[in-house]
Protein backbone atom coordinates (compact mmCIF):
# COMPACT_ATOMS: atom_id res chain seq x y z
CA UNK A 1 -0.36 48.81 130.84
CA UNK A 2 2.48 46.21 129.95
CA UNK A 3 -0.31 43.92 128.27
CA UNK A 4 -1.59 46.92 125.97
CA UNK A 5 1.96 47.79 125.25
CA UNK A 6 2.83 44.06 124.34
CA UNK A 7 -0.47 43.46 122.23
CA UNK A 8 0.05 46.78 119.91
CA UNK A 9 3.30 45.50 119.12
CA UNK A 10 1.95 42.07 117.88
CA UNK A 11 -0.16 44.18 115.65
CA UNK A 12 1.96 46.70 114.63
CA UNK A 13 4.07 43.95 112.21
CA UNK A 14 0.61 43.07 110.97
CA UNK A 15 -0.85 46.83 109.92
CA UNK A 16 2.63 47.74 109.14
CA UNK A 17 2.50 44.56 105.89
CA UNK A 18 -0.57 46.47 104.36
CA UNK A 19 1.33 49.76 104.54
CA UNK A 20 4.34 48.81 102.17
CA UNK A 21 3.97 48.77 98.30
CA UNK A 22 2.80 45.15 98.17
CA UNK A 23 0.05 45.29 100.87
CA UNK A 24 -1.29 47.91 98.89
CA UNK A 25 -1.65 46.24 95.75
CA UNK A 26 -3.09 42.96 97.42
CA UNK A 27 -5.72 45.54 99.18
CA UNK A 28 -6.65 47.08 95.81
CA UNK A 29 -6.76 43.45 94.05
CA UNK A 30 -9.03 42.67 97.03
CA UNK A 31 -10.95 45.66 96.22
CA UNK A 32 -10.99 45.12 92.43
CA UNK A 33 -11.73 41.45 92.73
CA UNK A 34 -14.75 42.47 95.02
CA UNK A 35 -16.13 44.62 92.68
CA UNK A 36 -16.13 41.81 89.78
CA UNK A 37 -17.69 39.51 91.60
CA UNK A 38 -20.39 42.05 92.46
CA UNK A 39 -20.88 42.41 88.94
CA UNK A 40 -20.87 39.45 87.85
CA UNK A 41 -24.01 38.62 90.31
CA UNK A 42 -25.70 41.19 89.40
CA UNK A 43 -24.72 40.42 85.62
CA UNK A 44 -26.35 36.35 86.29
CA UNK A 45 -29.31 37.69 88.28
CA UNK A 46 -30.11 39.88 85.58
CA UNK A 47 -30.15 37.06 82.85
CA UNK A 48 -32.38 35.11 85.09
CA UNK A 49 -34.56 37.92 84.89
CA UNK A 50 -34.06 38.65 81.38
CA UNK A 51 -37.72 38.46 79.92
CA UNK A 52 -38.47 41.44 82.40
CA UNK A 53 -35.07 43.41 81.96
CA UNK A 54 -35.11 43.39 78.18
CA UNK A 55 -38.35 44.29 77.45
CA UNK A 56 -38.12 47.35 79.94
CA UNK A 57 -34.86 48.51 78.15
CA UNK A 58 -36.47 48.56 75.23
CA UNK A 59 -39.20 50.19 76.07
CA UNK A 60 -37.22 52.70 77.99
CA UNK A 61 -35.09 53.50 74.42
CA UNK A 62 -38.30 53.87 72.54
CA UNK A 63 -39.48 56.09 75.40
CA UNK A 64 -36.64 58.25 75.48
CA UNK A 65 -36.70 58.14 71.49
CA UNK A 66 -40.57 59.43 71.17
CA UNK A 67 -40.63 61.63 74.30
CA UNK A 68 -39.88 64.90 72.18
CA UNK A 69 -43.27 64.05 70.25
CA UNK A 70 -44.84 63.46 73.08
CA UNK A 71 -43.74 66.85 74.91
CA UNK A 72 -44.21 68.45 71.57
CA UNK A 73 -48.13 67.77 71.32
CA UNK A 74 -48.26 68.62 75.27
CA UNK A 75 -46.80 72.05 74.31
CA UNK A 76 -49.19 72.77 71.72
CA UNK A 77 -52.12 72.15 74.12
CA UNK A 78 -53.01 68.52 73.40
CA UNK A 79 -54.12 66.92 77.11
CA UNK A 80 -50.91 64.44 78.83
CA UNK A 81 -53.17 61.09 77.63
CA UNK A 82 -54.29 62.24 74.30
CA UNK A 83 -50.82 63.01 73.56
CA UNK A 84 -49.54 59.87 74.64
CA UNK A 85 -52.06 57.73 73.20
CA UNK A 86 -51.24 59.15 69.64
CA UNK A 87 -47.72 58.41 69.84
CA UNK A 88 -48.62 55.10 71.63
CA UNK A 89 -50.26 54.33 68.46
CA UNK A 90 -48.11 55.70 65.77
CA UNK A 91 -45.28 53.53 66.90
CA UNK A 92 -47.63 50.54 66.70
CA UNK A 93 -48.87 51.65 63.60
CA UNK A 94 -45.56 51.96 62.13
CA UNK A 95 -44.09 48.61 63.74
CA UNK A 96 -47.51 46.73 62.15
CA UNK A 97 -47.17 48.71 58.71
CA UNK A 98 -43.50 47.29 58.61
CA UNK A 99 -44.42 43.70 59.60
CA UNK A 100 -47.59 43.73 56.89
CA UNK A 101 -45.02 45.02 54.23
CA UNK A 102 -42.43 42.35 54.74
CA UNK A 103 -44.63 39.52 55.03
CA UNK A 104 -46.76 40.48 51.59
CA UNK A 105 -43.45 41.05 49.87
CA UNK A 106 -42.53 37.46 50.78
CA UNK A 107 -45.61 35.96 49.96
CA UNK A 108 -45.82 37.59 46.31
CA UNK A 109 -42.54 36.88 45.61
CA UNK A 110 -41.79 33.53 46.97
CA UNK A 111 -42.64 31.15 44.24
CA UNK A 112 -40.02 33.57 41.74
CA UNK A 113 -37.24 33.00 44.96
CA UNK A 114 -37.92 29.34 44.80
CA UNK A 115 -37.34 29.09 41.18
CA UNK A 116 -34.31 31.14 40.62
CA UNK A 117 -32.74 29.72 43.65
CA UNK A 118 -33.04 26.08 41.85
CA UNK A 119 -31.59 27.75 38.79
CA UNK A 120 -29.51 29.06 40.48
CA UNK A 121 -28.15 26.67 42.60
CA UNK A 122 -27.79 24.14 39.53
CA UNK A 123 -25.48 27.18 37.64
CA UNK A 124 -22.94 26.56 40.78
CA UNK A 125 -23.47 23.20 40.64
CA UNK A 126 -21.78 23.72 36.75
CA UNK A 127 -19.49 26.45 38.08
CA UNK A 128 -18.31 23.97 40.49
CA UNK A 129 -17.66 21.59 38.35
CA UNK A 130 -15.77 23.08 35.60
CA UNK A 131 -14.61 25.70 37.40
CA UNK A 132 -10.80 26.37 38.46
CA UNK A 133 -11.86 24.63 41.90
CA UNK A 134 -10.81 20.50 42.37
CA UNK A 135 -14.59 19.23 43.00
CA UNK A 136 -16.06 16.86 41.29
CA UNK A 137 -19.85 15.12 41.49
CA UNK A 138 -19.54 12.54 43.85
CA UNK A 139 -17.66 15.61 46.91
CA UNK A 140 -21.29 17.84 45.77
CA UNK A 141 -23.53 15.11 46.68
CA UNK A 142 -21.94 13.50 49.74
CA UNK A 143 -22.26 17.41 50.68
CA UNK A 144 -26.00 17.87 49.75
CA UNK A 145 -26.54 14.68 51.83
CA UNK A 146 -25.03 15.93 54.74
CA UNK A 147 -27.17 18.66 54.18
CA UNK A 148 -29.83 16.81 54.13
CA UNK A 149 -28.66 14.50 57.06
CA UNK A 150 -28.62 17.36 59.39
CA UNK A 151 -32.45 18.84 58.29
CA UNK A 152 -33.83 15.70 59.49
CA UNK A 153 -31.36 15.40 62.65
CA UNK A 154 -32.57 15.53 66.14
CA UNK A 155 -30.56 18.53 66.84
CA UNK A 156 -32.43 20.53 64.45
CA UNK A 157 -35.97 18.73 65.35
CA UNK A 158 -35.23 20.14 69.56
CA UNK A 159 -34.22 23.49 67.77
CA UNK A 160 -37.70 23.69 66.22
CA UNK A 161 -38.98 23.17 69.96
CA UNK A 162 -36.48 25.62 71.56
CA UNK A 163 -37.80 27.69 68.60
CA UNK A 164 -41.40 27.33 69.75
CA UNK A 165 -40.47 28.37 73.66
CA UNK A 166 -38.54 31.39 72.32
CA UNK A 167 -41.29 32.64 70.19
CA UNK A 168 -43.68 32.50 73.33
CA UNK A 169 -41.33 34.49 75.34
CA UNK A 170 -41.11 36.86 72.49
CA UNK A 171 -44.86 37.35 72.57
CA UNK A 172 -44.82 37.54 76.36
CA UNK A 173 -42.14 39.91 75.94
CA UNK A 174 -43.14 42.20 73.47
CA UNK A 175 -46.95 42.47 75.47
CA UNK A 176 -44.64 43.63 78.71
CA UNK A 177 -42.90 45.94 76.90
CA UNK A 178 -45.68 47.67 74.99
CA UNK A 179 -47.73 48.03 78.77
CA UNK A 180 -44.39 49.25 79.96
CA UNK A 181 -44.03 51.64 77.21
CA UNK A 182 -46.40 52.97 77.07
CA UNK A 183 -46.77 53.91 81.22
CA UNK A 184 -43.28 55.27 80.50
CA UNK A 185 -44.34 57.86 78.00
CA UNK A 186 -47.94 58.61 80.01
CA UNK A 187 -45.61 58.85 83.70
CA UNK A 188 -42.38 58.53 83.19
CA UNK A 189 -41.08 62.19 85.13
CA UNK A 190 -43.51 60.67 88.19
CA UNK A 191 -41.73 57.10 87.48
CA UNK A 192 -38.04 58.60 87.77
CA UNK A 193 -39.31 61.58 90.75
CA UNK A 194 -40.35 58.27 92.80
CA UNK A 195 -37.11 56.58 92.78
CA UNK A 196 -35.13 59.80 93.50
CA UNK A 197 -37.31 60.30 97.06
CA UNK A 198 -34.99 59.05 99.35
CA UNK A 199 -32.06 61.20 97.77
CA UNK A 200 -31.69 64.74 98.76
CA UNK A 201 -29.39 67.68 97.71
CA UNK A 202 -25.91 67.43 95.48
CA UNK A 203 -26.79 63.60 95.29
CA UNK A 204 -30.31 63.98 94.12
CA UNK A 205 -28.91 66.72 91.81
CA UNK A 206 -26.69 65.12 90.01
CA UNK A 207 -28.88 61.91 89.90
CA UNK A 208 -31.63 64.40 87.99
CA UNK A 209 -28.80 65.69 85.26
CA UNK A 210 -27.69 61.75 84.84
CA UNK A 211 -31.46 60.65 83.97
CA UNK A 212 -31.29 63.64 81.75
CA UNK A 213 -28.92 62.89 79.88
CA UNK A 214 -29.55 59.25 79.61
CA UNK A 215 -32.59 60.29 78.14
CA UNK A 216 -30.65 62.26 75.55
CA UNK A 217 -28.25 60.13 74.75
CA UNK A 218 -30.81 57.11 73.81
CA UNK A 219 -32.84 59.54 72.23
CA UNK A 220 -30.77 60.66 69.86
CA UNK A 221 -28.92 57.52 69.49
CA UNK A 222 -32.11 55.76 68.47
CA UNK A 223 -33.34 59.10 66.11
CA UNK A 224 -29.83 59.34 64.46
CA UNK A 225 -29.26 55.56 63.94
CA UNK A 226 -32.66 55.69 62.25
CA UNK A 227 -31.83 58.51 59.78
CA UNK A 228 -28.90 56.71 59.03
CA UNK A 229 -31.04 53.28 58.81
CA UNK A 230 -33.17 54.81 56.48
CA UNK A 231 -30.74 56.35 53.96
CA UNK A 232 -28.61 52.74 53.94
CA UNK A 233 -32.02 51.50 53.23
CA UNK A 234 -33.34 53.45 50.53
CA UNK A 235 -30.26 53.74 48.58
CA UNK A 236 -29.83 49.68 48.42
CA UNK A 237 -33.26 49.04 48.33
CA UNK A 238 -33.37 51.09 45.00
CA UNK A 239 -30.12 49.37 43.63
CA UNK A 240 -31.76 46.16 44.31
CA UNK A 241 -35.38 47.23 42.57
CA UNK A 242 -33.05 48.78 39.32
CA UNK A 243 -30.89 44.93 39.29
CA UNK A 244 -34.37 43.23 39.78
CA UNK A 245 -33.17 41.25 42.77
CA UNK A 246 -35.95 39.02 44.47
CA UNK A 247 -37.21 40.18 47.60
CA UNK A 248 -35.41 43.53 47.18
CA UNK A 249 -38.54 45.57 49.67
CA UNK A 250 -37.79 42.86 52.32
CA UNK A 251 -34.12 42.80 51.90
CA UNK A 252 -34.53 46.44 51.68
CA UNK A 253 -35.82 46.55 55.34
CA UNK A 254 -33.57 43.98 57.26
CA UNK A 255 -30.94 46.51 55.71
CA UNK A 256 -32.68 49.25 57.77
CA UNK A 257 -33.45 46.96 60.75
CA UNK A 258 -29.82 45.73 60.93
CA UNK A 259 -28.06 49.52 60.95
CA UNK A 260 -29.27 49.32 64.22
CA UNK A 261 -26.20 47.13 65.18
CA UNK A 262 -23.14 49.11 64.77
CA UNK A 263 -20.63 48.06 62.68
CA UNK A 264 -21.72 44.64 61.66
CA UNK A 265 -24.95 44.91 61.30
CA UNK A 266 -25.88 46.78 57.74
CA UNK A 267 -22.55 44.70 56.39
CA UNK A 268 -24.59 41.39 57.30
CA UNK A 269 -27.73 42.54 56.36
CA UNK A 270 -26.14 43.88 52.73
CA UNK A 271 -23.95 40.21 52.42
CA UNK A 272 -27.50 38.58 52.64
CA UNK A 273 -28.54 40.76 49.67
CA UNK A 274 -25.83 39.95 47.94
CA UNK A 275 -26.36 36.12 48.75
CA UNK A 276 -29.99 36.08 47.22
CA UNK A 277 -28.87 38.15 44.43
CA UNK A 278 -26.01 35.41 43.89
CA UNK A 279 -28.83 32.62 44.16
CA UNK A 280 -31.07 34.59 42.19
CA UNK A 281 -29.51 36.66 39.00
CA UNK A 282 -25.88 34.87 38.92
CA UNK A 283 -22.25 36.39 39.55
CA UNK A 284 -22.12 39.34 37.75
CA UNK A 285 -25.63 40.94 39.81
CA UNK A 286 -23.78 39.96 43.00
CA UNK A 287 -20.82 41.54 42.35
CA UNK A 288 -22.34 44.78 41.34
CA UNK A 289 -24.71 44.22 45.11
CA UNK A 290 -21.27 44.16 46.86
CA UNK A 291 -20.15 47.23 45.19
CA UNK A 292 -23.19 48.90 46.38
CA UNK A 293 -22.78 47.84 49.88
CA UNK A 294 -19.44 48.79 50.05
CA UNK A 295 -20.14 52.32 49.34
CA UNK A 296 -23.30 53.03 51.13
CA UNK A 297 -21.01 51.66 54.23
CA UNK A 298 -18.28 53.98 53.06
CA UNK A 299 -20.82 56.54 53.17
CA UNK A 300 -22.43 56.01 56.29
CA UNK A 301 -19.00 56.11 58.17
CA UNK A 302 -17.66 58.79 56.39
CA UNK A 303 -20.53 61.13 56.51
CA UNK A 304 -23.76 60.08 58.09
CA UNK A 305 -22.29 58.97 61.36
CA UNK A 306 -20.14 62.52 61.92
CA UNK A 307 -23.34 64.87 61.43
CA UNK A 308 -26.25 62.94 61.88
CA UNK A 309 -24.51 61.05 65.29
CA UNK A 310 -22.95 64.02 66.62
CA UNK A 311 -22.23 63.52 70.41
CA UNK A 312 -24.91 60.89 70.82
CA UNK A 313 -22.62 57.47 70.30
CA UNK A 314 -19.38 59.70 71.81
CA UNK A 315 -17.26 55.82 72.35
CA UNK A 316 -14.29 54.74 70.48
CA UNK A 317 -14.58 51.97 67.59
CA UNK A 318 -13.24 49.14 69.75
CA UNK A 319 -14.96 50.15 72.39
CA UNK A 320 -18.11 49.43 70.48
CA UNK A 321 -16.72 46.31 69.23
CA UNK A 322 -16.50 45.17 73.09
CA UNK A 323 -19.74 46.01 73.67
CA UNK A 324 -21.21 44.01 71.13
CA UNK A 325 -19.52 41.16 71.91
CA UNK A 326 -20.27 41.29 75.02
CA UNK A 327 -23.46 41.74 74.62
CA UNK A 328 -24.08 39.09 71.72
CA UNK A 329 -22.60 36.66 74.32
CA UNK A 330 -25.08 37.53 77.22
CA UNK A 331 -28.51 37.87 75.17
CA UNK A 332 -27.77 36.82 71.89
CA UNK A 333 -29.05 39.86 68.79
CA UNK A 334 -31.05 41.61 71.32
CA UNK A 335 -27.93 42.13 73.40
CA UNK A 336 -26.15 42.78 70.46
CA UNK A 337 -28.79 45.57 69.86
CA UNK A 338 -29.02 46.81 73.31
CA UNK A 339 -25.28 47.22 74.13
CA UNK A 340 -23.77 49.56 72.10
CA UNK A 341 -27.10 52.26 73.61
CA UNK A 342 -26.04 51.00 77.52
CA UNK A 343 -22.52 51.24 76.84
CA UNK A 344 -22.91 55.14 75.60
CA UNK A 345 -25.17 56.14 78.32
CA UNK A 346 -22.75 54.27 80.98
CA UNK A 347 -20.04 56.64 79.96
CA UNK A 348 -22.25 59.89 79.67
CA UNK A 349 -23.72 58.71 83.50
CA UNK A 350 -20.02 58.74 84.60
CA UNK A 351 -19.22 61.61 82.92
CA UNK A 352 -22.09 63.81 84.34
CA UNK A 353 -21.37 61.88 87.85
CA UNK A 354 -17.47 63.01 88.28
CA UNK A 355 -18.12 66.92 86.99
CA UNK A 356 -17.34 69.30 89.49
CA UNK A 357 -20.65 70.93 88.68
CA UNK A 358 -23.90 69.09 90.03
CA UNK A 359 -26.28 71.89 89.02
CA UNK A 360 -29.34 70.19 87.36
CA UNK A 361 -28.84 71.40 83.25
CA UNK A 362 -31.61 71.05 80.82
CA UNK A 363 -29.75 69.25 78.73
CA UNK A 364 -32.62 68.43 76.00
CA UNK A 365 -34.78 71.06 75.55
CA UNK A 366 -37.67 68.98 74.31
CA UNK A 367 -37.92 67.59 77.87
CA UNK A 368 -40.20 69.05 80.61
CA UNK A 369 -38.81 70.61 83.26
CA UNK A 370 -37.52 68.92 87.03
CA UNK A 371 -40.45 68.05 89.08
CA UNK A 372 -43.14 69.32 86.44
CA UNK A 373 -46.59 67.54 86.21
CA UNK A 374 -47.75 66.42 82.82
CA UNK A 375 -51.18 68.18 81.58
């Protein structure tokens, strides 16, 4: 009795130091600082795994973006698979059309690029020299033979091969993610019913309304980003047709390709305009190119993004900034693309996950219902 007695009280002193203020803040850094390093293992394993986790993210955004169409042609009596197959193929169709279009607009128009950009490079050349600016000849060609120094470097000759290994894993890629895709849009409701078999009541519930609403929230992320993609596009693509800017088709489409980076990317993809149309038709074109830019971005913030957006991308400016830093650091453009998506479905997953209602909602009406079989 006298030994239990005497052993509490050597542990008493010891439970009694996590009870006070301070034990409780070293036991929540303890739990905090757990937690990191969980993610940042998970985080590292990913990235080792990154030519299979990217290419099903992206198929699972496309999925969730063309699963209305897909559900659409099921409800007006088209079988499961012939539904699927046709908006299998129309993406393809529509990827292939874009690729064919940019690559013809190059080609036609590369020998007029190659001789306004030497024009154009020997006007700053002149500007350079008798301009306000203290450079003379001999600071323009020890810089166009550093220039030169660095094309034929090493650095840039194990870039070309790095180059070559990246573009194979972009072909591997891209063939995992179509197969993925499209077994995704044929089974996805028998993909995500799998997974949720060893869950059961309020759990399984709630894990329903989360893929639900991920599914909403890329979908009309990726539908609403488009529209907005589309209108940046046309309306530069036409200034740069009227100022009879090289390349303006191509440029025209980066423009839509890069809206799909918030933020940044339709400002980079509208400098690069500008920066050809510099090269290419002097100053004053440029300028003008800038102007443009400026107000299609105005535009697109101001009014696009509100009613087009809507709840979709429901995550504060500088919260999207984080997330594409973040995710330019981990993976580079793709995780620049990918991030701002993840980020807004990571918030919608926590909001649905803390409500005090579980009950399954149909949240997107163009979705089939819980536990239904595709035709």
């Amino acid at each position: 009795m006298s030994s239990s007695i005497s052993r509490q009280d050597q542990t008493l002193p010891g439970a009694r130091a996590w009870q006070d203020g301070l034990g409780r803040a070293g036991s929540r850094a303890a739990q905090v600082l757990l937690i990191l390093a969980l993610v940042a293992v998970s985080i590292y394993g990913l990235l080792q795994i990154r030519l299979l986790v990217i290419p099903v993210m992206i198929a699972l955004i496309l999925a969730a973006a063309i699963g209305p169409f897909v559900n659409f042609l099921r409800r007006k009596g088209v079988p499961g698979a012939l539904a699927t197959a046709i908006a299998f193929l129309s993406l393809l169709l529509l990827l292939a059309a874009t690729t064919t279009v940019i690559v013809v607009a190059v080609r036609n128009e590369w020998d007029e690029l190659v001789a306004a950009t030497t024009s154009g490079l020997d006007e700053l050349q002149t500007f350079l020299l008798t301009g306000p600016l203290p450079i003379d000849q001999a600071q323009i060609n020890e810089a166009r033979e550093a220039l030169v120094d660095f094309a034929t470097s090493q650095q840039v000759r194990s870039g070309a091969l790095t180059g070559l290994s990246v573009a194979t894993e972009f072909i591997a890629g891209t063939t995992l993610m179509v197969v993925v895709l499209f077994f995704f849009l044929k089974d996805g409701e028998k993909i995500w019913d799998f997974f949720l078999r060893p869950f059961g009541g309020r759990r399984a519930a709630k894990l329903r309304r989360a893929g639900s609403r991920t599914l909403e929230v890329l979908g009309g992320y990726v539908r609403g980003t488009a529209i907005i993609a589309l209108v940046d596009a046309t309306a530069i693509g036409i200034a740069l047709l009227v100022l009879q800017v090289p390349l303006a088709i191509p440029l025209a489409m980066i423009v839509f390709l890069g809206a799909f980076i918030p933020l940044v990317g339709a400002t980079v993809a509208g400098i690069l305009a500008a920066l050809v149309a510099l090269v290419a038709n002097g100053p004053v074109v440029a300028l003008i190119v800038v102007i443009i830019v400026i107000a299609v971005n105005q535009l697109e913030g101001d009014l696009l993004q509100p009613i087009v957006m809507g709840n979709a991308l429901s995550l504060h400016a500088l919260v999207i900034l984080f997330a594409l830093t973040a995710g330019t650091i981990l993976a580079g453009i793709v995780g620049a693309v990918l991030s701002v998506p993840l980020a807004a479905v990571v918030w919608a997953v926590l909001q649905v996950w803390s409500a005090e209602d579980p009950r399954v909602e149909d949240l997107n009406p163009d979705l089939p219902p819980a536990g239904s079989e595709p035709t």
